[in-house]
N, C-alpha and C. Protein backbone atom coordinates (compact mmCIF):
# COMPACT_ATOMS: atom_id res chain seq x y z
N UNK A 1 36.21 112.67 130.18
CA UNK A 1 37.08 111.82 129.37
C UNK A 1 38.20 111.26 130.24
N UNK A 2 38.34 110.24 129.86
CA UNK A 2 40.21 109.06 130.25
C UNK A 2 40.60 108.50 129.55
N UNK A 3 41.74 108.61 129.71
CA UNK A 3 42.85 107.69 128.67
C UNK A 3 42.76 106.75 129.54
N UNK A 4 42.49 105.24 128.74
CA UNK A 4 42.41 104.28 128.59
C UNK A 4 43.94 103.16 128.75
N UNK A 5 44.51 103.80 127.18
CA UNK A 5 44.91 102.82 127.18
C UNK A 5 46.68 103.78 126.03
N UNK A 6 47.49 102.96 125.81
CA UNK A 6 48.95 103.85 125.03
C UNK A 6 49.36 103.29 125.18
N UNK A 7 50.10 103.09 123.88
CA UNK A 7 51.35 102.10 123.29
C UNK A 7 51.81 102.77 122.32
N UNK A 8 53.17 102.08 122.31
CA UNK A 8 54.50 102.62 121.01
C UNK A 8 53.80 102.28 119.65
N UNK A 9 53.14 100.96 119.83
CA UNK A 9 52.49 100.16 118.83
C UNK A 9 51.07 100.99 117.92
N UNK A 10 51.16 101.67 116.87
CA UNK A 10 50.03 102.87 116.64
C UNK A 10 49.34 101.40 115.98
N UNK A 11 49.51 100.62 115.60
CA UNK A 11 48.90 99.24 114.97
C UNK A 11 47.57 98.50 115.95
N UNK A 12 48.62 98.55 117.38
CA UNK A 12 47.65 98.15 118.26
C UNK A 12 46.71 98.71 118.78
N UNK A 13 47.65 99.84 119.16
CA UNK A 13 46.13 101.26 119.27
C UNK A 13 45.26 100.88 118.02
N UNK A 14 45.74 100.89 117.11
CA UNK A 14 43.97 101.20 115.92
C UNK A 14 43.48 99.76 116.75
N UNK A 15 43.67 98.96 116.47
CA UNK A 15 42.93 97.16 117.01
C UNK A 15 42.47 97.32 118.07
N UNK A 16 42.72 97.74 119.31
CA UNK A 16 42.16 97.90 120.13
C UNK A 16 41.15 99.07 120.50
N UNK A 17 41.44 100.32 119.65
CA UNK A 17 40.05 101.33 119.27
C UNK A 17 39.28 100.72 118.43
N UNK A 18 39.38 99.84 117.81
CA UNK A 18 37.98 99.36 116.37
C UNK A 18 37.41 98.09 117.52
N UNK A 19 37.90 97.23 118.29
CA UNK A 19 37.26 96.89 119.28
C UNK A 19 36.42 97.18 120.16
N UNK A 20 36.91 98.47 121.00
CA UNK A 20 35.95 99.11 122.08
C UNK A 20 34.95 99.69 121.23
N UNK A 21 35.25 100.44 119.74
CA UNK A 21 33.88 100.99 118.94
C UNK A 21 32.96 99.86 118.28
N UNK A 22 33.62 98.61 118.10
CA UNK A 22 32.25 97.94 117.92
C UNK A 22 31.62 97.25 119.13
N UNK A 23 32.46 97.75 120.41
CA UNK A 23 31.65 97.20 121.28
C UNK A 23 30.33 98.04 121.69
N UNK A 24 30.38 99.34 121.10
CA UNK A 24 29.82 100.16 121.12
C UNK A 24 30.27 101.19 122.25
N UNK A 25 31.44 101.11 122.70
CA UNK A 25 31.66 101.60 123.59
C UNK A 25 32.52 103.15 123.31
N UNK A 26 32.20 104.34 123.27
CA UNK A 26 32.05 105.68 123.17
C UNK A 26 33.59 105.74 123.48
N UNK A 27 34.93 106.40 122.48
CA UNK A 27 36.09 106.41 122.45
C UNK A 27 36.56 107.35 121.50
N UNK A 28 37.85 107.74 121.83
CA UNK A 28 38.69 108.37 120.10
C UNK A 28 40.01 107.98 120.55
N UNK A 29 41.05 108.26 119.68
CA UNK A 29 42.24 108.19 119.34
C UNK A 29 42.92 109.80 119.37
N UNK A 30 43.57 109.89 120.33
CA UNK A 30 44.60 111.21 120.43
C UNK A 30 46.02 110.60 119.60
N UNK A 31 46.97 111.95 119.38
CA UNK A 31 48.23 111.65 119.13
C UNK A 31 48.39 110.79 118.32
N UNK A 32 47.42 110.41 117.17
CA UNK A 32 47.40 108.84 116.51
C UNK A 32 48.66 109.33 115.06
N UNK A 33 48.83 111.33 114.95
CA UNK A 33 49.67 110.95 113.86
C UNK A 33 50.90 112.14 114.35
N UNK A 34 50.64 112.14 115.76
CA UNK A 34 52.22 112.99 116.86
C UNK A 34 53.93 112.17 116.78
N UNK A 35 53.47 111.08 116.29
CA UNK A 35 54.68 109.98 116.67
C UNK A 35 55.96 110.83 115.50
N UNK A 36 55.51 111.81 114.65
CA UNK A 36 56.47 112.41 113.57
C UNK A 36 56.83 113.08 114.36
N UNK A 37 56.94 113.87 115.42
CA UNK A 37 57.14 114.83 116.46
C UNK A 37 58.17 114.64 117.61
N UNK A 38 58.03 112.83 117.29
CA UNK A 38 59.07 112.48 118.44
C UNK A 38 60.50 113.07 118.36
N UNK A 39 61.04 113.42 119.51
CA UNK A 39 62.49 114.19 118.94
C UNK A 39 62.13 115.67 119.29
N UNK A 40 61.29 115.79 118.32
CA UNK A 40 61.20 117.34 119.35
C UNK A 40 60.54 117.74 120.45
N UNK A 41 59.23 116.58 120.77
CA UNK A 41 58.90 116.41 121.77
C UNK A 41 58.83 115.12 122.95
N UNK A 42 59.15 115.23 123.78
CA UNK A 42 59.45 113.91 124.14
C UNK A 42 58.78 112.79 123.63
N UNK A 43 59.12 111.43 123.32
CA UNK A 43 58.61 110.24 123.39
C UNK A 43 57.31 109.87 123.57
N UNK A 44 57.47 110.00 124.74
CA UNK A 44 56.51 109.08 125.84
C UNK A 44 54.96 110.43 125.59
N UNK A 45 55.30 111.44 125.36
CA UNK A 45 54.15 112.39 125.07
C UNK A 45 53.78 112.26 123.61
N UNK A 46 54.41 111.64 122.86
CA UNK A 46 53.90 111.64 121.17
C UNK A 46 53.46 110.03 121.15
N UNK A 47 52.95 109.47 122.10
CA UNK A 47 52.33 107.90 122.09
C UNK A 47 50.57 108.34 121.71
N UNK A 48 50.47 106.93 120.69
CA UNK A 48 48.73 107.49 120.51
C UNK A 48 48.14 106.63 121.95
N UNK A 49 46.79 107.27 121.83
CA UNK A 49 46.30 107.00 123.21
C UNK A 49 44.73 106.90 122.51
N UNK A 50 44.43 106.28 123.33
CA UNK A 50 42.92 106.02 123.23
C UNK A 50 41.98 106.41 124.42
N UNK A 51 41.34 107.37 124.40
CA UNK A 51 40.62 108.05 125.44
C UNK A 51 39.34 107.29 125.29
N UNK A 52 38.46 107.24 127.04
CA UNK A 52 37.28 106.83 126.94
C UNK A 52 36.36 108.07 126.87
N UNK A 53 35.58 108.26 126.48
CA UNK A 53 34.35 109.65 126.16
C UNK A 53 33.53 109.86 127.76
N UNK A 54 33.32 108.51 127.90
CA UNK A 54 32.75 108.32 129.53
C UNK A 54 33.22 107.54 130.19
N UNK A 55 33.41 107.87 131.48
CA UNK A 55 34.19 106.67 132.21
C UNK A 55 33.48 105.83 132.92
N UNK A 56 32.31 105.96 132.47
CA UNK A 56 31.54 104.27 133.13
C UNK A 56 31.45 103.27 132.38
N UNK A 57 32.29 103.85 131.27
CA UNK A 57 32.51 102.61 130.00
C UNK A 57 33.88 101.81 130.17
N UNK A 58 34.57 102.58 131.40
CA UNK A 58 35.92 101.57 131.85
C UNK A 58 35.97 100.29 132.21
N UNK A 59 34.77 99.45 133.28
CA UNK A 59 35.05 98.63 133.55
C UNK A 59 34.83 97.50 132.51
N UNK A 60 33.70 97.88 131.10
CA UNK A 60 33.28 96.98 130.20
C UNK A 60 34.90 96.97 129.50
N UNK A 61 35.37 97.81 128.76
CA UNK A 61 36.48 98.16 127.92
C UNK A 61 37.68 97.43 128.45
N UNK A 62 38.04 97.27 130.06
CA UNK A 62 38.83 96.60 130.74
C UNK A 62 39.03 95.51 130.52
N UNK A 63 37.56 94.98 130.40
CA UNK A 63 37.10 93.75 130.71
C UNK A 63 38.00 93.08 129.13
N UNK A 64 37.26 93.53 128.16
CA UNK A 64 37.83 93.63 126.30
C UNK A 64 39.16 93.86 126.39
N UNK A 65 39.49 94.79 126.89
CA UNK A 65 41.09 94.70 126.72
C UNK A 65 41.95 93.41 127.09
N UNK A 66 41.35 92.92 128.51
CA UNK A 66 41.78 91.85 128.64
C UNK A 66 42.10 90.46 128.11
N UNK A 67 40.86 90.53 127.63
CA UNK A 67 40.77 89.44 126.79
C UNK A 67 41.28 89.41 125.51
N UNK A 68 41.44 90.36 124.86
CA UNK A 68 42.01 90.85 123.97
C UNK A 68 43.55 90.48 123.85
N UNK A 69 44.53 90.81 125.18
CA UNK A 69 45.46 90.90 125.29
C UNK A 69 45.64 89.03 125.68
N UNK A 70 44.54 88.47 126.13
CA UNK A 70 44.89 87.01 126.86
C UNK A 70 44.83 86.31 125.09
N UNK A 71 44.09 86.82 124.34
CA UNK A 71 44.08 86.06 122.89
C UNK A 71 45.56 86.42 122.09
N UNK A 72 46.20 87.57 122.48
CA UNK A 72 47.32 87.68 121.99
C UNK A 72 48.14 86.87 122.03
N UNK A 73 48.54 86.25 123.76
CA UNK A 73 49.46 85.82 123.97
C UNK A 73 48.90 84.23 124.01
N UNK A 74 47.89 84.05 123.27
CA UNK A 74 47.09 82.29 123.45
C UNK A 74 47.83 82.64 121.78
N UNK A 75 47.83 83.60 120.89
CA UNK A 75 48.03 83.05 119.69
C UNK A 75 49.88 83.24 119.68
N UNK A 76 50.58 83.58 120.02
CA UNK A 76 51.90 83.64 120.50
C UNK A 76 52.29 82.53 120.46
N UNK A 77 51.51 81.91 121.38
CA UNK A 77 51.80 80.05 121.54
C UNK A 77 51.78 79.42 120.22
N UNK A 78 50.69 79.52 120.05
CA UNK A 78 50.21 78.68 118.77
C UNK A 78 51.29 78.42 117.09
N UNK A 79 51.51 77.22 117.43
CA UNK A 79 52.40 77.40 116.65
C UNK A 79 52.31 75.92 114.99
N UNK A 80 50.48 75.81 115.25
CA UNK A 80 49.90 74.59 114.40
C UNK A 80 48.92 75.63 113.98
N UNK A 81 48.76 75.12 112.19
CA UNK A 81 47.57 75.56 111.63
C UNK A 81 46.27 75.53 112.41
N UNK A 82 44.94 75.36 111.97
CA UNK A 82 43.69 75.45 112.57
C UNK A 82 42.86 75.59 111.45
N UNK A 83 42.14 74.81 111.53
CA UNK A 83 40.64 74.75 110.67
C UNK A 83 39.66 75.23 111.09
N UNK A 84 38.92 75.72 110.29
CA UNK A 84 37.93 76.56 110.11
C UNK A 84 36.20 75.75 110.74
N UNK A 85 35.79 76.34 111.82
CA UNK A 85 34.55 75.24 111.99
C UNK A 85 33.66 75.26 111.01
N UNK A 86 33.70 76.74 109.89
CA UNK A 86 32.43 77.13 109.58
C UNK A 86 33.15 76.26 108.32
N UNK A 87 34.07 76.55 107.70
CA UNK A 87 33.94 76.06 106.12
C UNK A 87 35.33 75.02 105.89
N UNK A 88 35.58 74.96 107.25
CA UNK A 88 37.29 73.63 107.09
C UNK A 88 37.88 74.25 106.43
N UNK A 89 38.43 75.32 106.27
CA UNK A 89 39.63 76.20 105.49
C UNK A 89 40.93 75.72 106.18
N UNK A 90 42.12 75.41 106.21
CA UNK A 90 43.07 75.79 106.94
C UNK A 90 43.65 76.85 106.95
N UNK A 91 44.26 77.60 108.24
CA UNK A 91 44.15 79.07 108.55
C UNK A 91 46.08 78.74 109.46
N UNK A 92 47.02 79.72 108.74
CA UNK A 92 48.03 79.96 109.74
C UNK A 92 47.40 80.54 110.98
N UNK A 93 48.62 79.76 111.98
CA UNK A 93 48.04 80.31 113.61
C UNK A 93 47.78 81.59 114.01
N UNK A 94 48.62 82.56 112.74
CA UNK A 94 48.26 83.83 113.28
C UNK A 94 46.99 84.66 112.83
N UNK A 95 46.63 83.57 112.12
CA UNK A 95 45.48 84.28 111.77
C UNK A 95 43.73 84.03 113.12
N UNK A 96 43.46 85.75 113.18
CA UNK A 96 42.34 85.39 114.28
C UNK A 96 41.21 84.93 113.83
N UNK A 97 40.83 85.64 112.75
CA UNK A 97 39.56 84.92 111.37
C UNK A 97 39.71 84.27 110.07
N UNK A 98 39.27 83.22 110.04
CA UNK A 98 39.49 82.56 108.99
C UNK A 98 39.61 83.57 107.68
N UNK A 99 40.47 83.01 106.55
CA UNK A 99 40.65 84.18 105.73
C UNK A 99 39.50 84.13 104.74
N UNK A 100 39.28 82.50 104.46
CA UNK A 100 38.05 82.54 103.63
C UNK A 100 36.47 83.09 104.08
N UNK A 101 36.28 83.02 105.29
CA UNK A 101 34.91 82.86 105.63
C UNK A 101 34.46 84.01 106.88
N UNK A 102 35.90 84.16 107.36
CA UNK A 102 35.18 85.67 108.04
C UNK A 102 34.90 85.05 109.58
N UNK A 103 35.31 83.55 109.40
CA UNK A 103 34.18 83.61 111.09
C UNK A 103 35.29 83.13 111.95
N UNK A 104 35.45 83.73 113.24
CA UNK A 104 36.69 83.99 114.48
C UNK A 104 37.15 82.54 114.74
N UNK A 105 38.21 82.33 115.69
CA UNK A 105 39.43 81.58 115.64
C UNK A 105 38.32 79.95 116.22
N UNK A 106 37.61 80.94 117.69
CA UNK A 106 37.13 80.45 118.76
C UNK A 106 36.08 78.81 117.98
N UNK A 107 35.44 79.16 116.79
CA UNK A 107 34.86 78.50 115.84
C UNK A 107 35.42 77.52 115.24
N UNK A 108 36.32 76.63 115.75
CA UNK A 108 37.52 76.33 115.04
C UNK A 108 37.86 74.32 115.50
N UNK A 109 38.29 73.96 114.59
CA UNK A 109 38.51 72.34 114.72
C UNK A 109 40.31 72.54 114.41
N UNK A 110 40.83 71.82 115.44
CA UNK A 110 42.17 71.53 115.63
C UNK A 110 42.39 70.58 115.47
């Protein structure tokens, strides 16, 4: 096993564990409910963490994280609605899937 990946953010940890598991990629979540603990134990040790099960699943998961993190800061920017390719919905920028139809940003008429 390796830890992957830890943040303050237990929000992002879950998003980025339901990612690597539908990538199929073999993971769990430590410390996901330690953060009540902070104070009596340090901080930085009550962060949830996301461990890999095998570590030849690092360089795929890397790869996802990345991109992951490059769509964050592409929707950061974004600061215009977006239509839907599959059904022309209009969708606020922060949204990554259309709300009506389920299908991702990337699908999309601007």
């Amino acid at each position: 096993m390796k830890r992957f990946y830890k943040d303050f953010d237990q929000f992002k940890v879950r998003q980025i564990y339901i990612l690597l598991s539908d990538a199929g990629i073999p993971c769990t979540i430590k410390n996901e409910l330690l953060q009540g603990a902070s104070g009596e134990i340090p901080h930085h040790e009550a962060l949830p963490e996301i461990w890999l099960l095998d570590n030849e699943w690092e360089a795929k998961a890397s790869a996802l994280l990345a991109e992951f993190e490059q769509d964050i800061k592409a929707e950061d920017v974004s600061e215009f609605d977006w239509l839907c390719a599959s059904c022309e919905q209009s969708n606020e920028p922060q949204f990554r899937i259309c709300w009506q139809c389920q299908s991702p940003r990337e699908a999309q008429i601007d």
